[in-house]
N, C-alpha and C. Protein backbone atom coordinates (compact mmCIF):
# COMPACT_ATOMS: atom_id res chain seq x y z
N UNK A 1 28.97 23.65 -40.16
CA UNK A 1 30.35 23.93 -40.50
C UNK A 1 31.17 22.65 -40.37
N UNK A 2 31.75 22.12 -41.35
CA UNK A 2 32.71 21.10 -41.30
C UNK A 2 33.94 21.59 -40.58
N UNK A 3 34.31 20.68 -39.89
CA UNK A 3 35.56 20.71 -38.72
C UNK A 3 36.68 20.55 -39.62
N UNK A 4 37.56 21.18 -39.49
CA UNK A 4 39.02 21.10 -39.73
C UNK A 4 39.74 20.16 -38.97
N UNK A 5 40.22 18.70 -39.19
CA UNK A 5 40.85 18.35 -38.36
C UNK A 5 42.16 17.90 -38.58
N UNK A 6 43.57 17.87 -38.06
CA UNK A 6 44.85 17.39 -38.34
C UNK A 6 45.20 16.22 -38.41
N UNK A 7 46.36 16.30 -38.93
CA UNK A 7 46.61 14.54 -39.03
C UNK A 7 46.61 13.95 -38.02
N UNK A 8 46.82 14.30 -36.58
CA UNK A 8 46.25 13.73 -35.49
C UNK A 8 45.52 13.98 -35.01
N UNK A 9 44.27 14.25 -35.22
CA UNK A 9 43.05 14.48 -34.60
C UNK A 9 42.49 15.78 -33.99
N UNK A 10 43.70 16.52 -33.60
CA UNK A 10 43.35 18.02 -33.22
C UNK A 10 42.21 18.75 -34.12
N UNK A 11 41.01 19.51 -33.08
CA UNK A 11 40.62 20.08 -34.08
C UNK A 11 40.93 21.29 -34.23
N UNK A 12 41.33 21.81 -35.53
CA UNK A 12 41.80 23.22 -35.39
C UNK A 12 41.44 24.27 -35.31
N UNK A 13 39.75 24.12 -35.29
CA UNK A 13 38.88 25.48 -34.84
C UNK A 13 39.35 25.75 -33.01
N UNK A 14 39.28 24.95 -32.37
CA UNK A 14 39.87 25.34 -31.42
C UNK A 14 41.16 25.51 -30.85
N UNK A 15 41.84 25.49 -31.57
CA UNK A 15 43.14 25.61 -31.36
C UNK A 15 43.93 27.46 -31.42
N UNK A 16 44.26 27.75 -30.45
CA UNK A 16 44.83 29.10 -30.13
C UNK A 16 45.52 29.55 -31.80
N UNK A 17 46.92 28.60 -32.06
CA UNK A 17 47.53 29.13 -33.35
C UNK A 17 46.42 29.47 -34.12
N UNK A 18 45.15 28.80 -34.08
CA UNK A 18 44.14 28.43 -35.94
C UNK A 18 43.73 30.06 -35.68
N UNK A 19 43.24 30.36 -34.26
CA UNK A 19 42.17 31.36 -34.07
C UNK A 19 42.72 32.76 -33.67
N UNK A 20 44.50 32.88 -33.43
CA UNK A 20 44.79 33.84 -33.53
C UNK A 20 45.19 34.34 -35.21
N UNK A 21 45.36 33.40 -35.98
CA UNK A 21 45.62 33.30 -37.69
C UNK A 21 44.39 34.10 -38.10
N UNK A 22 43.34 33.54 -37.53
CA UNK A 22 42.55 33.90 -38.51
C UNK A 22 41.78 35.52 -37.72
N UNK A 23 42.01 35.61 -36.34
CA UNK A 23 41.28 37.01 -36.42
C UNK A 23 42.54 37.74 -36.21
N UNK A 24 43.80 37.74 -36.41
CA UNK A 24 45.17 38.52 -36.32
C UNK A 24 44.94 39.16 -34.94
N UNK A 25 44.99 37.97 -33.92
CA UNK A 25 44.85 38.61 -32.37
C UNK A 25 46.79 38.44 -31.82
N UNK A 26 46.94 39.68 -32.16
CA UNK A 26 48.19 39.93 -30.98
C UNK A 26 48.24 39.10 -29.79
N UNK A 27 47.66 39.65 -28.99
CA UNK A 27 47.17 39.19 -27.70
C UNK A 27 47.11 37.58 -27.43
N UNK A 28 46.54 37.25 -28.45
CA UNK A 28 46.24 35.96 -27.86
C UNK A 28 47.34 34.81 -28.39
N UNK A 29 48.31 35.81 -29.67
CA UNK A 29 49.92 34.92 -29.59
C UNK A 29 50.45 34.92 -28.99
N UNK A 30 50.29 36.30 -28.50
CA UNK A 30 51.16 36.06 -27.08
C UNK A 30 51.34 35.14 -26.27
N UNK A 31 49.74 35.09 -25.69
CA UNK A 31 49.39 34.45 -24.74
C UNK A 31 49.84 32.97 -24.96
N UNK A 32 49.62 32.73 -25.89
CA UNK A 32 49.39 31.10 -26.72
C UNK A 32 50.90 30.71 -26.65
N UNK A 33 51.87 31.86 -27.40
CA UNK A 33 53.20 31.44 -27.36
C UNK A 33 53.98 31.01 -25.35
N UNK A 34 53.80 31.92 -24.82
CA UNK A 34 53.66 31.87 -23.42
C UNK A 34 53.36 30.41 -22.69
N UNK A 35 52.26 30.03 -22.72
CA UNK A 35 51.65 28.78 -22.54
C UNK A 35 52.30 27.80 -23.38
N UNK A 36 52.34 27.78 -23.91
CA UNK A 36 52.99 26.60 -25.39
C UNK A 36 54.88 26.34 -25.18
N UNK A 37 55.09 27.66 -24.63
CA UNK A 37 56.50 27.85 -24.32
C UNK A 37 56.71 26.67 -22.66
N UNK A 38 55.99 27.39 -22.10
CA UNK A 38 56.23 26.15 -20.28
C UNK A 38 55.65 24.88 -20.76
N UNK A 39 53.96 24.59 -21.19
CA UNK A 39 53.98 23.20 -21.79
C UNK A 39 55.25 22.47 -22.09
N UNK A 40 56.09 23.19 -23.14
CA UNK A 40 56.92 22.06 -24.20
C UNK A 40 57.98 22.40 -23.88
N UNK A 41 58.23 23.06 -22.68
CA UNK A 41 59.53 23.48 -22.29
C UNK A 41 60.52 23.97 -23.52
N UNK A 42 60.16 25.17 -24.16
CA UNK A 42 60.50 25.37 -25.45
C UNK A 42 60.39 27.01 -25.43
N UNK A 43 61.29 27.38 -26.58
CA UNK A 43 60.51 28.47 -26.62
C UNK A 43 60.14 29.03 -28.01
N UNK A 44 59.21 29.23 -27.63
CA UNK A 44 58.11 29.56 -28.90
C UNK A 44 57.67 30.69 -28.57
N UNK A 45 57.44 31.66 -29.39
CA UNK A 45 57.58 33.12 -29.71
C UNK A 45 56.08 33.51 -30.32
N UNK A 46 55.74 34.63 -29.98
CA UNK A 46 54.39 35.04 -30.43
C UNK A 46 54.08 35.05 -32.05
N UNK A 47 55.68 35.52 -33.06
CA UNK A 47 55.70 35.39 -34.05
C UNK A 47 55.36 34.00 -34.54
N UNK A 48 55.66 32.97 -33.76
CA UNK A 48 55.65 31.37 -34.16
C UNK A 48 54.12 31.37 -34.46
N UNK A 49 53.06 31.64 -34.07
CA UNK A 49 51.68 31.32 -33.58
C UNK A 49 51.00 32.19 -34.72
N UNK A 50 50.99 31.42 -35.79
CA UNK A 50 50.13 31.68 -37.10
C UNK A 50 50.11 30.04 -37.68
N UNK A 51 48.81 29.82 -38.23
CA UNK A 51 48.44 28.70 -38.91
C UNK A 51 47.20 28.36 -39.36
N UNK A 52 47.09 27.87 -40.39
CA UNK A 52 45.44 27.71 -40.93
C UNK A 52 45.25 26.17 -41.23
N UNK A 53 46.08 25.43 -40.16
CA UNK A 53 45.71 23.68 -40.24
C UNK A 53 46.81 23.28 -40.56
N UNK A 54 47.06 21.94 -40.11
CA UNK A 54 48.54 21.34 -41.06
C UNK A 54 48.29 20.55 -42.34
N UNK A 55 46.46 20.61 -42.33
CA UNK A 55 46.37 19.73 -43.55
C UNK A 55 46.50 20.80 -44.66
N UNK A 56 46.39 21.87 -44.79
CA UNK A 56 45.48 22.92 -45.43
C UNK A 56 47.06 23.40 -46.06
N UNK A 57 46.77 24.55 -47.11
CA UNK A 57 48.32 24.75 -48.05
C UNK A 57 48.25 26.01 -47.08
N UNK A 58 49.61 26.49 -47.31
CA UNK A 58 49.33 28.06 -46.71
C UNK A 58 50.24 28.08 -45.15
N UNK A 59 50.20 28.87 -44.74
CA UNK A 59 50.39 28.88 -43.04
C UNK A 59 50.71 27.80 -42.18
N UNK A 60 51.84 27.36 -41.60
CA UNK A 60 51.32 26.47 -40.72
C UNK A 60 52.69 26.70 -38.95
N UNK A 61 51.77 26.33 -38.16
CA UNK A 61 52.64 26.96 -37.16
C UNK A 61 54.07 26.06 -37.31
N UNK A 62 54.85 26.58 -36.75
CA UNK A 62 56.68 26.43 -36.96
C UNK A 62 56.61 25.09 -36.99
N UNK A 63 56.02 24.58 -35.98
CA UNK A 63 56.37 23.24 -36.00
C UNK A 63 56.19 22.27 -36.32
N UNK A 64 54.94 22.63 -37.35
CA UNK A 64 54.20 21.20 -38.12
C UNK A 64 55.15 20.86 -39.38
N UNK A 65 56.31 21.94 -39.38
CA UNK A 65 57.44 21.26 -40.94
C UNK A 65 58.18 20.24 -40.60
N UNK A 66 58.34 19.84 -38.93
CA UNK A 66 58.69 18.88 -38.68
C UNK A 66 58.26 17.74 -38.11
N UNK A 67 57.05 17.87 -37.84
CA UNK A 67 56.18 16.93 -37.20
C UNK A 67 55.92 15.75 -37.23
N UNK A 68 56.59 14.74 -36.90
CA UNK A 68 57.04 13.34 -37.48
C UNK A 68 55.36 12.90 -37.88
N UNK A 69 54.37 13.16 -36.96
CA UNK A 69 53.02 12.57 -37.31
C UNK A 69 52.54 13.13 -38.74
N UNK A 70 52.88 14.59 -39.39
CA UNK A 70 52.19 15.21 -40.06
C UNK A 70 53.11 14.36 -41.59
N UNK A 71 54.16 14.32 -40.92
CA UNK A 71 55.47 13.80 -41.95
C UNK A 71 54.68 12.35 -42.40
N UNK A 72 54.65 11.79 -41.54
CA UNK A 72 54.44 10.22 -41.77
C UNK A 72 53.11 10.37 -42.63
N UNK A 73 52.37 10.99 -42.04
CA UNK A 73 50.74 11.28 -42.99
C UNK A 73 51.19 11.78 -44.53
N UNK A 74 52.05 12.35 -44.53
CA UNK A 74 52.31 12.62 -46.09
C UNK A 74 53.13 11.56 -46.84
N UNK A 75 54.19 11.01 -46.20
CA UNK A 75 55.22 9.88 -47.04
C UNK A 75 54.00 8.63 -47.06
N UNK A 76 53.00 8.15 -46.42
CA UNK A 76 52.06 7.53 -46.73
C UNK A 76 50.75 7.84 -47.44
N UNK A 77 50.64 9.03 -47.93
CA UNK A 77 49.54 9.58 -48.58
C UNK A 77 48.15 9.65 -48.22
N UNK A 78 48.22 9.64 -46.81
CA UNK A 78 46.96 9.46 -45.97
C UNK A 78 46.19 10.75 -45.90
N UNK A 79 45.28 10.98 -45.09
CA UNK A 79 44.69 12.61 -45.16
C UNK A 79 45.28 12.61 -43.40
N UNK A 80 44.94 11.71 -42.71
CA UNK A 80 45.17 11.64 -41.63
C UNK A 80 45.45 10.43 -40.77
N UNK A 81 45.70 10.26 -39.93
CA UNK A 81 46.39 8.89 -38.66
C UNK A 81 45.33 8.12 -38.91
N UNK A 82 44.11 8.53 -39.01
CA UNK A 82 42.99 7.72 -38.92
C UNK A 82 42.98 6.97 -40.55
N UNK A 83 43.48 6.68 -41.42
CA UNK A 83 43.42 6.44 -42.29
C UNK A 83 44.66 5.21 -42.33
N UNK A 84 45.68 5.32 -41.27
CA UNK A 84 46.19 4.13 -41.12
C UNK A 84 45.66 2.87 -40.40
N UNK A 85 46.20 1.69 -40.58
CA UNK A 85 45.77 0.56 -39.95
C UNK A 85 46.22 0.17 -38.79
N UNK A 86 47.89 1.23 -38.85
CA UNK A 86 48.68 1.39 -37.45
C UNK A 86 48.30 1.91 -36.32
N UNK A 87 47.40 2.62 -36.61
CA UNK A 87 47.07 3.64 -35.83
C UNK A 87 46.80 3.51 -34.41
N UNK A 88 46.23 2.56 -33.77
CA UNK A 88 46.31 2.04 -32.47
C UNK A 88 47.35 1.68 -31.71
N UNK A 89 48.30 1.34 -32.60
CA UNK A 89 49.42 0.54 -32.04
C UNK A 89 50.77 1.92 -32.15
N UNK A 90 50.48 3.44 -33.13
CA UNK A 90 51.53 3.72 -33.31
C UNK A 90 52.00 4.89 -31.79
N UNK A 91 53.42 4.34 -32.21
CA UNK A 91 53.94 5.22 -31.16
C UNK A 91 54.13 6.41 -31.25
N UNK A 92 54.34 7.40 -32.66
CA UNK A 92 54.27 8.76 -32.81
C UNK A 92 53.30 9.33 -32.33
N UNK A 93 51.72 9.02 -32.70
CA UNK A 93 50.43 9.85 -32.46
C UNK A 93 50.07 9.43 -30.88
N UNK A 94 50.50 8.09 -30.14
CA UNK A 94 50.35 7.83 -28.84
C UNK A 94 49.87 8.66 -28.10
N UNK A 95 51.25 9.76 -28.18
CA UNK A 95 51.02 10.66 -26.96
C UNK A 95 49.69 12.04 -27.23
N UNK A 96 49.71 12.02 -28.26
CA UNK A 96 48.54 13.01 -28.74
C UNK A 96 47.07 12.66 -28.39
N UNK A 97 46.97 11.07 -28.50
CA UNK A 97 46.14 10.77 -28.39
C UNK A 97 45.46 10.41 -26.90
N UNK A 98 46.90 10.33 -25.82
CA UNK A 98 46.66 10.15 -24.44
C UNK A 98 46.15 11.98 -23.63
N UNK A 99 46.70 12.43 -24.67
CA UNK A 99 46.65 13.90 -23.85
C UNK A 99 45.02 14.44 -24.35
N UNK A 100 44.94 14.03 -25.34
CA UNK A 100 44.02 14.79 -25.77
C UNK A 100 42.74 13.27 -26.73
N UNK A 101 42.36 12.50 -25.67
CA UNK A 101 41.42 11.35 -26.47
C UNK A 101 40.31 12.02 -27.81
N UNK A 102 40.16 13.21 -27.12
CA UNK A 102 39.08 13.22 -28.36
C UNK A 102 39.46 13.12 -30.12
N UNK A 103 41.20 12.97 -29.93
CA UNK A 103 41.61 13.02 -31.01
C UNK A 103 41.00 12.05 -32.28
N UNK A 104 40.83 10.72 -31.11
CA UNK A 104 40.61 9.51 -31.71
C UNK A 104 39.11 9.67 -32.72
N UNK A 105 38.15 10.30 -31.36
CA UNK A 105 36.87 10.16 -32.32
C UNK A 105 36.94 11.26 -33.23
N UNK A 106 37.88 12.16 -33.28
CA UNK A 106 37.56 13.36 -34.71
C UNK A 106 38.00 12.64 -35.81
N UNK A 107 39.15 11.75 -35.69
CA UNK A 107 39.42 11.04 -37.06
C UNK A 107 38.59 9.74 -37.47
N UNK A 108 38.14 9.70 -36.68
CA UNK A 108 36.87 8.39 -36.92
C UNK A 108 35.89 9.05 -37.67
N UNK A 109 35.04 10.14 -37.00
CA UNK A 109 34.35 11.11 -37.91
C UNK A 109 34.32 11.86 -39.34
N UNK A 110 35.38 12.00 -39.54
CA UNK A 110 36.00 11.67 -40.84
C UNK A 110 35.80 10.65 -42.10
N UNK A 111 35.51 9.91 -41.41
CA UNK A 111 35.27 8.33 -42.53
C UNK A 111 33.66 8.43 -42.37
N UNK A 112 32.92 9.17 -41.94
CA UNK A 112 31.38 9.52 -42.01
C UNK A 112 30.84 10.05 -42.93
């Protein structure tokens, strides 16, 4: 199975929004919105927590319409971060990439 991955590296098979989208789990928007809400000190709502990728047409959770990383991947016509030359140095995907390293090698994998 080829991995779904975002413009920053997330992969979206594991990701709560991808996997409550796709088996229509109540429960686990909840849950997801809940968690996602204290994380980002935000609040995000069980309704928020539908999405089928930010690369992908269709669905995408609330917040990828503003997502400066997902933004920048499109005004540059990239598929993803990994496709820039900035990419080490940029300060948008930084923090994505400190929280979550494996970001780095899913978009490397990509160019495979």
């Amino acid at each position: 199975m080829e991995k779904l991955i975002s413009c920053c590296g997330l992969e979206c098979a594991t990701c709560n929004a991808k996997i409550a989208t796709d088996t229509n789990d109540n429960d686990l928007r909840r849950k997801t919105a809940e968690e996602w809400s204290a994380m980002n000190k935000a609040i995000i709502t069980a309704e928020m927590i539908n999405c089928n990728g930010c690369r992908t047409t269709g669905v995408h959770f609330g917040y990828c319409d503003i997502c400066e990383i997902r933004n920048c991947v499109k005004e540059k016509a990239f598929e993803t971060c990994g496709d820039c030359t900035e990419m080490s140095s940029c300060k948008k995907v930084e923090a994505v990439h400190q929280y979550a390293p494996e970001t780095i090698a899913n978009l490397q994998s990509l160019k495979n």
